[in-house]
PDB file of N, CA and C in Angstrom:
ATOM      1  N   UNK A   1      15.432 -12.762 -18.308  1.00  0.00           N
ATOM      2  CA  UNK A   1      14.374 -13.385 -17.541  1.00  0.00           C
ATOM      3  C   UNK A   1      14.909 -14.162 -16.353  1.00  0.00           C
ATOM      4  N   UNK A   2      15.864 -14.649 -16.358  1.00  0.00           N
ATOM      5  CA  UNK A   2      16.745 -15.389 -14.823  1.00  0.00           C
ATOM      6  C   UNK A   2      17.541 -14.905 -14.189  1.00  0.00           C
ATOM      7  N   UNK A   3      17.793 -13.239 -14.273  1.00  0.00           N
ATOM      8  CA  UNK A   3      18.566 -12.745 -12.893  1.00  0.00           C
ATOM      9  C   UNK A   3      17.452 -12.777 -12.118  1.00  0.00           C
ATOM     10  N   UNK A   4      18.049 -13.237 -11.231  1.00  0.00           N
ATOM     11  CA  UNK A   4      17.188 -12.684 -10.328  1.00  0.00           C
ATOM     12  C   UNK A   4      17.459 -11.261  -9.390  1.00  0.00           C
ATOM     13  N   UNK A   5      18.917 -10.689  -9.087  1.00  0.00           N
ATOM     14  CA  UNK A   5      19.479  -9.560  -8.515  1.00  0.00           C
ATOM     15  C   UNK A   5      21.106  -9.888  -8.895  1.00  0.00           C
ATOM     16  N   UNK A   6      21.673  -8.790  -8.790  1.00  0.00           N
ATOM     17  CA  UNK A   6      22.867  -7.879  -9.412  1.00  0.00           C
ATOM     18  C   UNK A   6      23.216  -7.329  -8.372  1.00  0.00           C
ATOM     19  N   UNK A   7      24.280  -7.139  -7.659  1.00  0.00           N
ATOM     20  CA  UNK A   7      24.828  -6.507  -6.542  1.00  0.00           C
ATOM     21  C   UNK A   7      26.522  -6.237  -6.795  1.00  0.00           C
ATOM     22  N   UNK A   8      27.129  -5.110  -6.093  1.00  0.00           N
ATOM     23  CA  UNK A   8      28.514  -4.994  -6.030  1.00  0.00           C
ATOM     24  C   UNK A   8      28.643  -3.525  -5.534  1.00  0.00           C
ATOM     25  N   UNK A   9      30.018  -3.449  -6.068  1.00  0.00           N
ATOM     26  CA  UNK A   9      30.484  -1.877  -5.596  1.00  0.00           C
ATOM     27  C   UNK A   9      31.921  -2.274  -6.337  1.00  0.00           C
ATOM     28  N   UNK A  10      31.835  -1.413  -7.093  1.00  0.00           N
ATOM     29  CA  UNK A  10      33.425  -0.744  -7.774  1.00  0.00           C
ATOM     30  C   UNK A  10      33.090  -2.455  -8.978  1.00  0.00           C
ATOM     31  N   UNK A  11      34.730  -2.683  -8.640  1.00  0.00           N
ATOM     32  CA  UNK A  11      34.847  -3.685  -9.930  1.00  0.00           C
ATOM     33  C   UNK A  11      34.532  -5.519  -9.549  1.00  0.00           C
ATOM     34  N   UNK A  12      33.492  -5.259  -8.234  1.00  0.00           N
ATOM     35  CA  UNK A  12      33.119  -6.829  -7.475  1.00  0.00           C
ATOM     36  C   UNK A  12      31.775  -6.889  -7.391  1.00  0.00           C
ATOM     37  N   UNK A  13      31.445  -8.058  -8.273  1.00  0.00           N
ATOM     38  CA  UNK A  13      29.660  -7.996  -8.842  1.00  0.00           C
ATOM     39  C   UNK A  13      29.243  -9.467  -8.600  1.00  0.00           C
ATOM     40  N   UNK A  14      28.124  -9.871  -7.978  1.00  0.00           N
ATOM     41  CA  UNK A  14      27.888 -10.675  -8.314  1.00  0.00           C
ATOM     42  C   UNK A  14      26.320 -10.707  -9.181  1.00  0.00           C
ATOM     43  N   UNK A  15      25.803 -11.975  -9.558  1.00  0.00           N
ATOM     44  CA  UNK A  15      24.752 -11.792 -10.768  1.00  0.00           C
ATOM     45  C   UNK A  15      24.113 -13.216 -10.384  1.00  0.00           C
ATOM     46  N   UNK A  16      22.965 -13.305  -9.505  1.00  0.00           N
ATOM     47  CA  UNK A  16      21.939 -14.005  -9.373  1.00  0.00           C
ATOM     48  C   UNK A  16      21.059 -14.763  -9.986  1.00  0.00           C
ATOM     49  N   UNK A  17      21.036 -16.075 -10.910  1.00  0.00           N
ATOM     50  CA  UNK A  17      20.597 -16.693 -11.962  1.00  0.00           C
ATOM     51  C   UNK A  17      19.249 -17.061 -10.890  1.00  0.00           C
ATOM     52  N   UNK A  18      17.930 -17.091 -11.030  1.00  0.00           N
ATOM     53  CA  UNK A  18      16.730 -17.597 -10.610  1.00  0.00           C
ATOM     54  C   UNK A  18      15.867 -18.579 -11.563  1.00  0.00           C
ATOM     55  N   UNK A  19      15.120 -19.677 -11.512  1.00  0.00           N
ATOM     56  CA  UNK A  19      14.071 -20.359 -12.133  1.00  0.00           C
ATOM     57  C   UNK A  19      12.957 -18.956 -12.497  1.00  0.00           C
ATOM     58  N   UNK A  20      12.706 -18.472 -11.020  1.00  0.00           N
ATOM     59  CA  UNK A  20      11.441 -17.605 -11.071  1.00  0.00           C
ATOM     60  C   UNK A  20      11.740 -16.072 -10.380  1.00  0.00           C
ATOM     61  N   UNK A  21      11.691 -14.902 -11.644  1.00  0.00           N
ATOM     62  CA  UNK A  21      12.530 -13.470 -10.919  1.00  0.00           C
ATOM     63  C   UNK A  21      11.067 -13.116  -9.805  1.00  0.00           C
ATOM     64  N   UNK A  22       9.821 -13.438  -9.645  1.00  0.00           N
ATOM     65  CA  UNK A  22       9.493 -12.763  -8.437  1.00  0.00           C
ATOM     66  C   UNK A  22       9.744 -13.966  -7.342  1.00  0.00           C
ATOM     67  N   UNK A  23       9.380 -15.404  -6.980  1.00  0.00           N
ATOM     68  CA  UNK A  23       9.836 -16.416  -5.573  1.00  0.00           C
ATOM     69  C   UNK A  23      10.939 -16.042  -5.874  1.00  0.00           C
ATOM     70  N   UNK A  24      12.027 -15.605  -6.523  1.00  0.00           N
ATOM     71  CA  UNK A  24      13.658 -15.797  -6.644  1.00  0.00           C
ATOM     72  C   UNK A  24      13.871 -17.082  -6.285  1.00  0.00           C
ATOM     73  N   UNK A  25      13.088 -18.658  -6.702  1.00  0.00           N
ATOM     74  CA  UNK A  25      13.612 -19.743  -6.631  1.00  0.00           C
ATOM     75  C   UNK A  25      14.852 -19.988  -7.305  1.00  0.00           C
ATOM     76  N   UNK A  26      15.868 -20.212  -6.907  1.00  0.00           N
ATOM     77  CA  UNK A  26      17.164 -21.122  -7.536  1.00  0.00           C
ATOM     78  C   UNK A  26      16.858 -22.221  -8.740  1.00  0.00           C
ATOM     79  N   UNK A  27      18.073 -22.447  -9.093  1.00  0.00           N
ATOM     80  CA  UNK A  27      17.747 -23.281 -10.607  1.00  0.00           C
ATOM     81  C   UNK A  27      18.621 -24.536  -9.713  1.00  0.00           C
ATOM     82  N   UNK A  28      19.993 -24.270  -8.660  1.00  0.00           N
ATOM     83  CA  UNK A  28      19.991 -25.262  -7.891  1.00  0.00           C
ATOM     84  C   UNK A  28      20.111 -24.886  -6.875  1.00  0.00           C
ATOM     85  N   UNK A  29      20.636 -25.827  -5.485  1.00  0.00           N
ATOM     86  CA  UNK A  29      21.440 -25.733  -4.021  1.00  0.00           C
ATOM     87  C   UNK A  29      22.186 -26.114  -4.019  1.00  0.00           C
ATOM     88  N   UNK A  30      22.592 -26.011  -2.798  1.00  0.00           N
ATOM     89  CA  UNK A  30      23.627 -26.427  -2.076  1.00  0.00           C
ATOM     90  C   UNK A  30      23.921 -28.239  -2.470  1.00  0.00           C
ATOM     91  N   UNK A  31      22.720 -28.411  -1.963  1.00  0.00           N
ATOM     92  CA  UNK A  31      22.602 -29.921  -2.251  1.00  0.00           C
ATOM     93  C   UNK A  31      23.028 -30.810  -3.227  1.00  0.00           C
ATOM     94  N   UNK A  32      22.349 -29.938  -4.335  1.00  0.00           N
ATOM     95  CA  UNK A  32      22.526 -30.351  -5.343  1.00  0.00           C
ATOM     96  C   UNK A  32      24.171 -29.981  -6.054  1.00  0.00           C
ATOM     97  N   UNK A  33      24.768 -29.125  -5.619  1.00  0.00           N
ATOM     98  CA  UNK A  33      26.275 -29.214  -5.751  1.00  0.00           C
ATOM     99  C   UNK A  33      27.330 -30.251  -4.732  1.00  0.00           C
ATOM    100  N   UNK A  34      26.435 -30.885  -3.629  1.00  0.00           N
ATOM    101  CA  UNK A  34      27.477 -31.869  -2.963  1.00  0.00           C
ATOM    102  C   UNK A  34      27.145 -32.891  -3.626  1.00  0.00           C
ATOM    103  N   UNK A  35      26.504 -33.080  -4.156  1.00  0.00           N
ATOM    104  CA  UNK A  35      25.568 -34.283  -4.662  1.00  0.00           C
ATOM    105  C   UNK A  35      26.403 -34.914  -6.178  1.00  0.00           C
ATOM    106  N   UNK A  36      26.772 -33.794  -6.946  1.00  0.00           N
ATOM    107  CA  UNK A  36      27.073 -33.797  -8.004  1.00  0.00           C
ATOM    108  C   UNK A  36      26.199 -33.768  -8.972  1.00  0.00           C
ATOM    109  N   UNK A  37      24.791 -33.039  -9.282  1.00  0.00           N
ATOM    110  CA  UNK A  37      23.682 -32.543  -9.629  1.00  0.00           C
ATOM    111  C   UNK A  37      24.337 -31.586 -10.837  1.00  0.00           C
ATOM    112  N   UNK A  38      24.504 -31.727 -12.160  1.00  0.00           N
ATOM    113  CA  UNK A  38      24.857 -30.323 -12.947  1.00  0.00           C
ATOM    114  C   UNK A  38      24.331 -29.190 -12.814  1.00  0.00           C
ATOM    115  N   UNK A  39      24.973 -28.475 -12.546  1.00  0.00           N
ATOM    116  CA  UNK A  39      24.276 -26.789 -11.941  1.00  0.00           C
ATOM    117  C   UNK A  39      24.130 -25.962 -13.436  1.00  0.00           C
ATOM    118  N   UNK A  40      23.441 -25.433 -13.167  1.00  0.00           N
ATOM    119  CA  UNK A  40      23.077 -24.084 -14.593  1.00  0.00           C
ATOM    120  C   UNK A  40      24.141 -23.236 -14.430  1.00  0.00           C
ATOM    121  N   UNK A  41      24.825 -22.511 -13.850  1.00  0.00           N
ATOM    122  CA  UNK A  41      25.936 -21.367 -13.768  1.00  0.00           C
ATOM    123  C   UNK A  41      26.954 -22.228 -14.250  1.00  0.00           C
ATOM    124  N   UNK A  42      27.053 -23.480 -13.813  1.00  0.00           N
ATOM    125  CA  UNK A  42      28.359 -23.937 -14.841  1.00  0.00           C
ATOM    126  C   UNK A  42      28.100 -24.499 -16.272  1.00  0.00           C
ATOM    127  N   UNK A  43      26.853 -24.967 -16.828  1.00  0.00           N
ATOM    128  CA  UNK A  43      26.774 -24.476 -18.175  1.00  0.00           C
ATOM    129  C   UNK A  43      26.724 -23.499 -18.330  1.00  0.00           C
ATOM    130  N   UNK A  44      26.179 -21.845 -18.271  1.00  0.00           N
ATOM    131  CA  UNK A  44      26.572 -20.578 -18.755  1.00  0.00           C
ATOM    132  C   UNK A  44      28.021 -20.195 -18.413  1.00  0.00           C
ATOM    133  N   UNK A  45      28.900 -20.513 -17.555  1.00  0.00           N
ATOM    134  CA  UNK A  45      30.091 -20.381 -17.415  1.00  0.00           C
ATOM    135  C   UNK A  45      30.776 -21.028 -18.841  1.00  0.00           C
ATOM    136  N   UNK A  46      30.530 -22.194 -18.838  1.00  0.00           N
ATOM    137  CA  UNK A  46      31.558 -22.936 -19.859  1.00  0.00           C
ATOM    138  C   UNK A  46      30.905 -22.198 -21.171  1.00  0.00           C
ATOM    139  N   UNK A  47      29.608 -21.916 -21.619  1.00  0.00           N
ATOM    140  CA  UNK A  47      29.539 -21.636 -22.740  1.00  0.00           C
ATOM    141  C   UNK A  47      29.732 -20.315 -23.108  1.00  0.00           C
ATOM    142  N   UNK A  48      30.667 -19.121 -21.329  1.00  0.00           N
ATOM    143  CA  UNK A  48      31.107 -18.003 -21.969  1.00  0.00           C
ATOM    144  C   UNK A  48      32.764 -18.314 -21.970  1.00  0.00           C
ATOM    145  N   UNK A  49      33.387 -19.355 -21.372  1.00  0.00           N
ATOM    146  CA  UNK A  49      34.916 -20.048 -21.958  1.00  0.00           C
ATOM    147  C   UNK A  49      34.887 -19.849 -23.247  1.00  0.00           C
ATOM    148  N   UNK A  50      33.690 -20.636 -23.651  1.00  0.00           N
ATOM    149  CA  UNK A  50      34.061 -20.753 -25.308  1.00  0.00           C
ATOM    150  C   UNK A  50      34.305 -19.694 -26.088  1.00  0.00           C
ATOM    151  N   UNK A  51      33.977 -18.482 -25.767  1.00  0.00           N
ATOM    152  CA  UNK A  51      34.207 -16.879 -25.955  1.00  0.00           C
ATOM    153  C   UNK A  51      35.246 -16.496 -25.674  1.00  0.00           C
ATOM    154  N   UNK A  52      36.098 -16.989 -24.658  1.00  0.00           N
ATOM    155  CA  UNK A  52      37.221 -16.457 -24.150  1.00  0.00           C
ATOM    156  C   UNK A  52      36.866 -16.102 -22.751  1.00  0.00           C
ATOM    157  N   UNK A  53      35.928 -16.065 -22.260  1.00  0.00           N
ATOM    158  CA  UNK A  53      35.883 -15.120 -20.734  1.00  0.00           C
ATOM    159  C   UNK A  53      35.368 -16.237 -20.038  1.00  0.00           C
ATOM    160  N   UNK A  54      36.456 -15.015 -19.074  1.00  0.00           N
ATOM    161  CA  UNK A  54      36.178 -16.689 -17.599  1.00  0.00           C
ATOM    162  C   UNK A  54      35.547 -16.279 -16.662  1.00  0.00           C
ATOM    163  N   UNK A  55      34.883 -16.843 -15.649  1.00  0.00           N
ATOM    164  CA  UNK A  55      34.104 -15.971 -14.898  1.00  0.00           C
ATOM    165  C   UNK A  55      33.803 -17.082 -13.746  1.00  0.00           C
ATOM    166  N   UNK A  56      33.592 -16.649 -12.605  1.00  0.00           N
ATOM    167  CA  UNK A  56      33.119 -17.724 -11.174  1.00  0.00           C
ATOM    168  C   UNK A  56      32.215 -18.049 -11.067  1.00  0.00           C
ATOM    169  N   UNK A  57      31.665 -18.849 -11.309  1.00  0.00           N
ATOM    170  CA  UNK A  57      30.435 -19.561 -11.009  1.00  0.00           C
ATOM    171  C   UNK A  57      29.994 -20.393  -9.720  1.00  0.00           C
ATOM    172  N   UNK A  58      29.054 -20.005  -8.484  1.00  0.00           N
ATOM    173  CA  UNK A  58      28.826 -20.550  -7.475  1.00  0.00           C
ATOM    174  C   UNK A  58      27.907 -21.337  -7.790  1.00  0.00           C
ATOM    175  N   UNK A  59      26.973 -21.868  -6.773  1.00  0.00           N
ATOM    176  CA  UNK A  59      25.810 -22.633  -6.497  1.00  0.00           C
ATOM    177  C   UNK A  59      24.389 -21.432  -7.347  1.00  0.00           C
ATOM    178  N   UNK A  60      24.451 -20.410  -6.913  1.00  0.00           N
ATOM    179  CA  UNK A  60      23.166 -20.060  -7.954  1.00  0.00           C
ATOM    180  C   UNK A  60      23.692 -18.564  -8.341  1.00  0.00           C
ATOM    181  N   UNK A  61      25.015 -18.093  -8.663  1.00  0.00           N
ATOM    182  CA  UNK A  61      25.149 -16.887  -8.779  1.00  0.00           C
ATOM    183  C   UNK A  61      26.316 -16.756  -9.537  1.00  0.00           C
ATOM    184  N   UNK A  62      27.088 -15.881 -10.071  1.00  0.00           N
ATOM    185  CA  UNK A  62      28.479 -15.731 -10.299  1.00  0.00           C
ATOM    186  C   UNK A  62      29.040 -14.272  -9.955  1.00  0.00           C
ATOM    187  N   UNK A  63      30.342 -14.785 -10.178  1.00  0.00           N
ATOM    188  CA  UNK A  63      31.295 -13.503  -8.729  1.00  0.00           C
ATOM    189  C   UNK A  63      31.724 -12.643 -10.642  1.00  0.00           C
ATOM    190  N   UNK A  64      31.809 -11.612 -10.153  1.00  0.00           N
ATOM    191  CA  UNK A  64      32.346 -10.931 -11.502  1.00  0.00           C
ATOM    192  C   UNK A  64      33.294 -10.240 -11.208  1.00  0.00           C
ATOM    193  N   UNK A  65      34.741 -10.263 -11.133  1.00  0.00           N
ATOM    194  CA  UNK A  65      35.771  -9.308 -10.552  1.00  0.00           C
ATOM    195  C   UNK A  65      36.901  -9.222 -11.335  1.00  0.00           C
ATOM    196  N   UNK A  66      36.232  -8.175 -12.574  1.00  0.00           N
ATOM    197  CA  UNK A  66      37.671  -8.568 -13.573  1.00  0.00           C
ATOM    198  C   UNK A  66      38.740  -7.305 -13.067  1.00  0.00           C
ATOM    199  N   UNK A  67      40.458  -8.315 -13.265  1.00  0.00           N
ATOM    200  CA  UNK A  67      41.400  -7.020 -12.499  1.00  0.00           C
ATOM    201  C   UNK A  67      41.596  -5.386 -13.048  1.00  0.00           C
ATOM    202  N   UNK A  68      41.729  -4.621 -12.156  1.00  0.00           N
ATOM    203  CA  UNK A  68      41.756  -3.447 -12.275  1.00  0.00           C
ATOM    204  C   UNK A  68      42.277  -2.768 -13.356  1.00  0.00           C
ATOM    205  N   UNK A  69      42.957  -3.281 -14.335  1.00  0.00           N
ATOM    206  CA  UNK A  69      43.332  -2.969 -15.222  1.00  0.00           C
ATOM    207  C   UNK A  69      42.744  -3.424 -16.811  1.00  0.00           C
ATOM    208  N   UNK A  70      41.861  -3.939 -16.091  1.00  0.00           N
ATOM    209  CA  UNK A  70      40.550  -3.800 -17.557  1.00  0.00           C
ATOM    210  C   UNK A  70      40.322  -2.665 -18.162  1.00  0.00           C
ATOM    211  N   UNK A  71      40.334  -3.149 -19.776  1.00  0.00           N
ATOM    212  CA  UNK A  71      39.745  -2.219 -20.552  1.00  0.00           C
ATOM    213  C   UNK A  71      38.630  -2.417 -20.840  1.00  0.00           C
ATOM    214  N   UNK A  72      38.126  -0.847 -20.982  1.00  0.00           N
ATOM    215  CA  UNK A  72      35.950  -0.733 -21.544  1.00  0.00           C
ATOM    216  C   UNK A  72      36.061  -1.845 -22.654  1.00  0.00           C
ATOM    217  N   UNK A  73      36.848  -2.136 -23.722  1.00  0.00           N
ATOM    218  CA  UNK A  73      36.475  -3.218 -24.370  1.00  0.00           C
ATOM    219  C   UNK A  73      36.303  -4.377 -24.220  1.00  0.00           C
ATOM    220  N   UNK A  74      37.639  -4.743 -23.026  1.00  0.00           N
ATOM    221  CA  UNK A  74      37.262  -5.826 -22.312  1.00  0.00           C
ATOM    222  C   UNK A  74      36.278  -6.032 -21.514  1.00  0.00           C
ATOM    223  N   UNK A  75      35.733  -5.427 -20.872  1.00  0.00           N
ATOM    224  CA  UNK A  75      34.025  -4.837 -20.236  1.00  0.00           C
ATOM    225  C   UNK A  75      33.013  -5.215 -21.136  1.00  0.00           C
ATOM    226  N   UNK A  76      33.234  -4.479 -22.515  1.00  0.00           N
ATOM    227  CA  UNK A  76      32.468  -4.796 -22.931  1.00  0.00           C
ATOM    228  C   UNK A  76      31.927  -6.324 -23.735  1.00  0.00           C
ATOM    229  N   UNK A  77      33.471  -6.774 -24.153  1.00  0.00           N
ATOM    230  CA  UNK A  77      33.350  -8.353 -24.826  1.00  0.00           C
ATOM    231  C   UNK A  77      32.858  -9.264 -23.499  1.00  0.00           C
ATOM    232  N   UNK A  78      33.365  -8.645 -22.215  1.00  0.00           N
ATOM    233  CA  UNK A  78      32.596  -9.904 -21.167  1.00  0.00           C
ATOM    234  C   UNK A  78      31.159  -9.394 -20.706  1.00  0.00           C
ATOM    235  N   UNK A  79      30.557  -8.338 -21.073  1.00  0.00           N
ATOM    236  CA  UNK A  79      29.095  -8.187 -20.985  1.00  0.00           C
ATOM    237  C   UNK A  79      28.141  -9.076 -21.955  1.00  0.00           C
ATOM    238  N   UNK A  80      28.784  -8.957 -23.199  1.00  0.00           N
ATOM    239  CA  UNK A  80      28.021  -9.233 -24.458  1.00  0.00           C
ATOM    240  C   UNK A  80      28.487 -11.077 -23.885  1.00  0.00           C
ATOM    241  N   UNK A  81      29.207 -11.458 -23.820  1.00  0.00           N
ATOM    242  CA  UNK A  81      29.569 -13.372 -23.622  1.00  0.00           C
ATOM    243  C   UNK A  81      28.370 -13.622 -22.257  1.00  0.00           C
ATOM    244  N   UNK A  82      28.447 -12.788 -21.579  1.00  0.00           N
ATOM    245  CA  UNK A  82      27.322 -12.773 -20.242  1.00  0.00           C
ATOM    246  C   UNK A  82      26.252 -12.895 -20.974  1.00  0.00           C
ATOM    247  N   UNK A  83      26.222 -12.022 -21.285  1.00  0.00           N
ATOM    248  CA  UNK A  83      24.236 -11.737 -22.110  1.00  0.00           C
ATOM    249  C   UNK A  83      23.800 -12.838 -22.905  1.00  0.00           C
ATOM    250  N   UNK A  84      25.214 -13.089 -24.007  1.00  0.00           N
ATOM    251  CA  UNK A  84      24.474 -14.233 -24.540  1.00  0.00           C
ATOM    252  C   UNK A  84      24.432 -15.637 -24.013  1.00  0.00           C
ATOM    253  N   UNK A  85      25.219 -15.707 -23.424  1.00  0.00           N
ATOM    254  CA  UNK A  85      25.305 -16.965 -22.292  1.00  0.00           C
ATOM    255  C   UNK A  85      24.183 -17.255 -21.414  1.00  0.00           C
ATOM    256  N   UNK A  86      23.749 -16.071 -20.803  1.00  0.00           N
ATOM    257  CA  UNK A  86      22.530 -16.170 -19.783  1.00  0.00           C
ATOM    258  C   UNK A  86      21.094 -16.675 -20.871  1.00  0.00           C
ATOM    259  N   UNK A  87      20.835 -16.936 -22.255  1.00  0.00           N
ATOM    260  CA  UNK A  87      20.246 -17.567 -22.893  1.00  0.00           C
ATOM    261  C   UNK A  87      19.902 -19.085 -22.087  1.00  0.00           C
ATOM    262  N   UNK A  88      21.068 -19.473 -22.109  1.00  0.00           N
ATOM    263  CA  UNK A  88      20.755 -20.668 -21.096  1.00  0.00           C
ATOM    264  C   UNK A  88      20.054 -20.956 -20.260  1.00  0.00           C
ATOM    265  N   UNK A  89      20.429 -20.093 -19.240  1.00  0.00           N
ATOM    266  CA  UNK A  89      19.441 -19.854 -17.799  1.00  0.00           C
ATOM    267  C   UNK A  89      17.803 -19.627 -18.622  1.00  0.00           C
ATOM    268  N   UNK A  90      17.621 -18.162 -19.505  1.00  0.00           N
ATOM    269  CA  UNK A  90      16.658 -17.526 -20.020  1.00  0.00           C
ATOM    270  C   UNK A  90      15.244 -18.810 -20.607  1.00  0.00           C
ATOM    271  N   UNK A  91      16.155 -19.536 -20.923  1.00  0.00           N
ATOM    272  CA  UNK A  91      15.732 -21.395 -21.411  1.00  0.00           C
ATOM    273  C   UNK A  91      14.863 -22.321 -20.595  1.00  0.00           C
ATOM    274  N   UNK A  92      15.447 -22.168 -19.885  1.00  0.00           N
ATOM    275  CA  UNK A  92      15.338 -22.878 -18.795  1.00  0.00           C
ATOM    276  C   UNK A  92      14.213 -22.652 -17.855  1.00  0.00           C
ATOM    277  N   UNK A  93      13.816 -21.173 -17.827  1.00  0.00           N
ATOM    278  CA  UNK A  93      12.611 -20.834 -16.689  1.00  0.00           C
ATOM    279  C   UNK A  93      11.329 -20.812 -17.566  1.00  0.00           C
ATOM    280  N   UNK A  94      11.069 -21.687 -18.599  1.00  0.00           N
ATOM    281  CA  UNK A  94      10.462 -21.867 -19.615  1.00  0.00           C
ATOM    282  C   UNK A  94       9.459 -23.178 -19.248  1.00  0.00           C
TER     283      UNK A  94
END
């Protein structure tokens, strides 16, 4: 329920967290990251650490670029830590 859009090419993705998937309102800004405002991508970030997978977290999106020498399993354990992680966000537009 909080992507809002998914974009990339080859193994460089990013993944769009939204309040609302049709305004595509943000959950934060800019602002609110100079500010020191807790952002939502860095709670779903830290609570896919706790899994093991690390992942970039911006202002309302995250960068996904695992190195070229990933395995489909590793693909797949950082899909499933994504999915359940994005619970958070999923929470939230509630």
């Amino acid at each position: 329920k909080s992507i809002g859009e998914v974009r990339g090419i080859g193994l460089f993705w990013a993944v769009e967290v939204v309040k609302n998937q049709k305004t595509k309102e943000p959950f934060n800004t800019y602002g609110d990251k100079v500010s020191g405002v807790p952002l939502l991508v860095d709670k779903v970030a830290a609570e896919m650490m706790k899994n093991g997978v690390f992942i970039q977290a911006w202002v309302s999106h995250f960068v996904v670029a695992p190195p070229l020498i990933i395995t489909k399993e590793e693909i797949n354990l950082g899909v499933k830590a994504l999915d359940e992680a994005l619970s958070i966000a999923d929470e939230a537009t509630k």
